[in-house]
Protein backbone atom coordinates (compact mmCIF):
# COMPACT_ATOMS: atom_id res chain seq x y z
CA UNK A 1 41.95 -34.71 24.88
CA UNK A 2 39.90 -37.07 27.15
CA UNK A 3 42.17 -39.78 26.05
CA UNK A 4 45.04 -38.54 27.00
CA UNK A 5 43.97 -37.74 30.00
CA UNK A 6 43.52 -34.38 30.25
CA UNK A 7 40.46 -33.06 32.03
CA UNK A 8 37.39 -30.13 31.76
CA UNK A 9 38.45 -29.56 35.30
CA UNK A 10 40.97 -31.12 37.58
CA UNK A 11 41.47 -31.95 41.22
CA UNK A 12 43.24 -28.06 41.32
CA UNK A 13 40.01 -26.22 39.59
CA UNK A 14 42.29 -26.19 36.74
CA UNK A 15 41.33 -26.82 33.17
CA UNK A 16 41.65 -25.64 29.69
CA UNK A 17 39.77 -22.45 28.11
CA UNK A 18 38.75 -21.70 24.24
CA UNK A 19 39.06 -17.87 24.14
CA UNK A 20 38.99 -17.31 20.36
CA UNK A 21 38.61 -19.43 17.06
CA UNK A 22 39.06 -18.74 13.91
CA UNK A 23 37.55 -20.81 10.68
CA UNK A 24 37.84 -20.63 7.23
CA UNK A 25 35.60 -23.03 4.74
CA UNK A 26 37.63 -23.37 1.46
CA UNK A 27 34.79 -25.20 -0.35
CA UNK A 28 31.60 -26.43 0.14
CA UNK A 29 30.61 -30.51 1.29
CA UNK A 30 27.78 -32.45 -0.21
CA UNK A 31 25.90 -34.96 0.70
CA UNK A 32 28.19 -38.40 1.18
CA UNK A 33 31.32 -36.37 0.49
CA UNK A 34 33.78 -38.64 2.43
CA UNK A 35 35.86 -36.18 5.18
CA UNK A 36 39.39 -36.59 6.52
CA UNK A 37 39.73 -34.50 10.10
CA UNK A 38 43.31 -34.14 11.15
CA UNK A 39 43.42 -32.57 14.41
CA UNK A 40 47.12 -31.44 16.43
CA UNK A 41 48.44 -28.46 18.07
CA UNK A 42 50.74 -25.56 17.46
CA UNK A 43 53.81 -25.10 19.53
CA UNK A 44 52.82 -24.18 22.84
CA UNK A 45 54.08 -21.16 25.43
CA UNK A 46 53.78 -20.19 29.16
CA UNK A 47 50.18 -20.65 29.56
CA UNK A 48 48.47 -22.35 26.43
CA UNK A 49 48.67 -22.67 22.42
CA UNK A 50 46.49 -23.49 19.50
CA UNK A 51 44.40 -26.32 18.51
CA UNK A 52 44.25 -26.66 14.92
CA UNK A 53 41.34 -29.23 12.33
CA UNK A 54 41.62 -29.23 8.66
CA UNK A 55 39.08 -30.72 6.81
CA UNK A 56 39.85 -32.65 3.33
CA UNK A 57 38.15 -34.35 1.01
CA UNK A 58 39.66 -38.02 1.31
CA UNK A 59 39.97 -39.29 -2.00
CA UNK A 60 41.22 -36.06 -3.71
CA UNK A 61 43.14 -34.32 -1.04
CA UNK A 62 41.05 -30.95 -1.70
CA UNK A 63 41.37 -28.73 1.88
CA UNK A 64 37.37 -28.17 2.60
CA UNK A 65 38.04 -25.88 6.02
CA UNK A 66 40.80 -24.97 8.58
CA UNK A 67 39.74 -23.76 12.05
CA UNK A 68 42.40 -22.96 14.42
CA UNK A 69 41.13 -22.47 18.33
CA UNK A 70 43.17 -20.33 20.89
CA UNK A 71 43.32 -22.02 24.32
CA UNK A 72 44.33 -20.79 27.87
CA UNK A 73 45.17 -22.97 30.85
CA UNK A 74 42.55 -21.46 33.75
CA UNK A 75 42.49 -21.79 37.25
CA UNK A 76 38.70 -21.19 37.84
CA UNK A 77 38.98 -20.62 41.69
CA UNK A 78 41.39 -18.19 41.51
CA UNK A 79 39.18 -16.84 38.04
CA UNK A 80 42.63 -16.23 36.26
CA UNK A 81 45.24 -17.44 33.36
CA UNK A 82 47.44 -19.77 34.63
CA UNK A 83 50.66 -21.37 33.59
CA UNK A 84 50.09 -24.91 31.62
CA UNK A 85 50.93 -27.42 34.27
CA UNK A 86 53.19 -30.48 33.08
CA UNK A 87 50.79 -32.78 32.70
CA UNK A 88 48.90 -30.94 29.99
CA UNK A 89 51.67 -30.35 28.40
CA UNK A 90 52.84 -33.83 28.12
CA UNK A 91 49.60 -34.74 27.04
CA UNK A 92 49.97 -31.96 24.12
CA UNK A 93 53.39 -32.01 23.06
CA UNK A 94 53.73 -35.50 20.80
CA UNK A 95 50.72 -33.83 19.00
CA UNK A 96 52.31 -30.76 17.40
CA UNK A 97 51.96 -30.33 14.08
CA UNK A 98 52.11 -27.52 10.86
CA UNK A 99 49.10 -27.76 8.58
């Protein structure tokens, strides 16, 4: 999210919130198992959306774990939920995806 541009905690004391996640672990890794991490976001409403990483094994496709984290746009110095602000969800939008 960095990289987009998108910051713990703006100018506006403004910044995103994990309030729940959820993961499930299909199978188990060993040692030099090589890992593919695809990483996007669920369609997102008023005031935030779902970050979603599945985990695969790279050569044979095999789903090792999904985790799926609930966020929540925050304005810290009002201590509340706030609406997503249009740069965040610029920033978030081109990644949507369904795994």
């Amino acid at each position: 999210m960095h990289s987009k541009g998108i910051k713990e905690i703006n100018a506006d004391y403004q910044g995103l919130i994990i309030d729940e996640l959820q993961l499930n672990i299909d199978s188990r890794v060993r040692l030099r198992d090589q890992l593919l991490f695809e990483i996007g976001v669920e369609p997102l409403y008023d005031n935030g959306g779902n970050m979603v990483i599945k985990a695969t094994r790279m050569h044979t496709g095999e789903t090792v774990a999904k985790a799926r984290l609930h966020f929540l746009s925050y304005d810290f110095r009002l201590n509340k939920v706030t609406a997503l602000n249009n740069t965040l969800k610029e920033a978030l939008y081109p990644h949507l995806v369904n795994l």
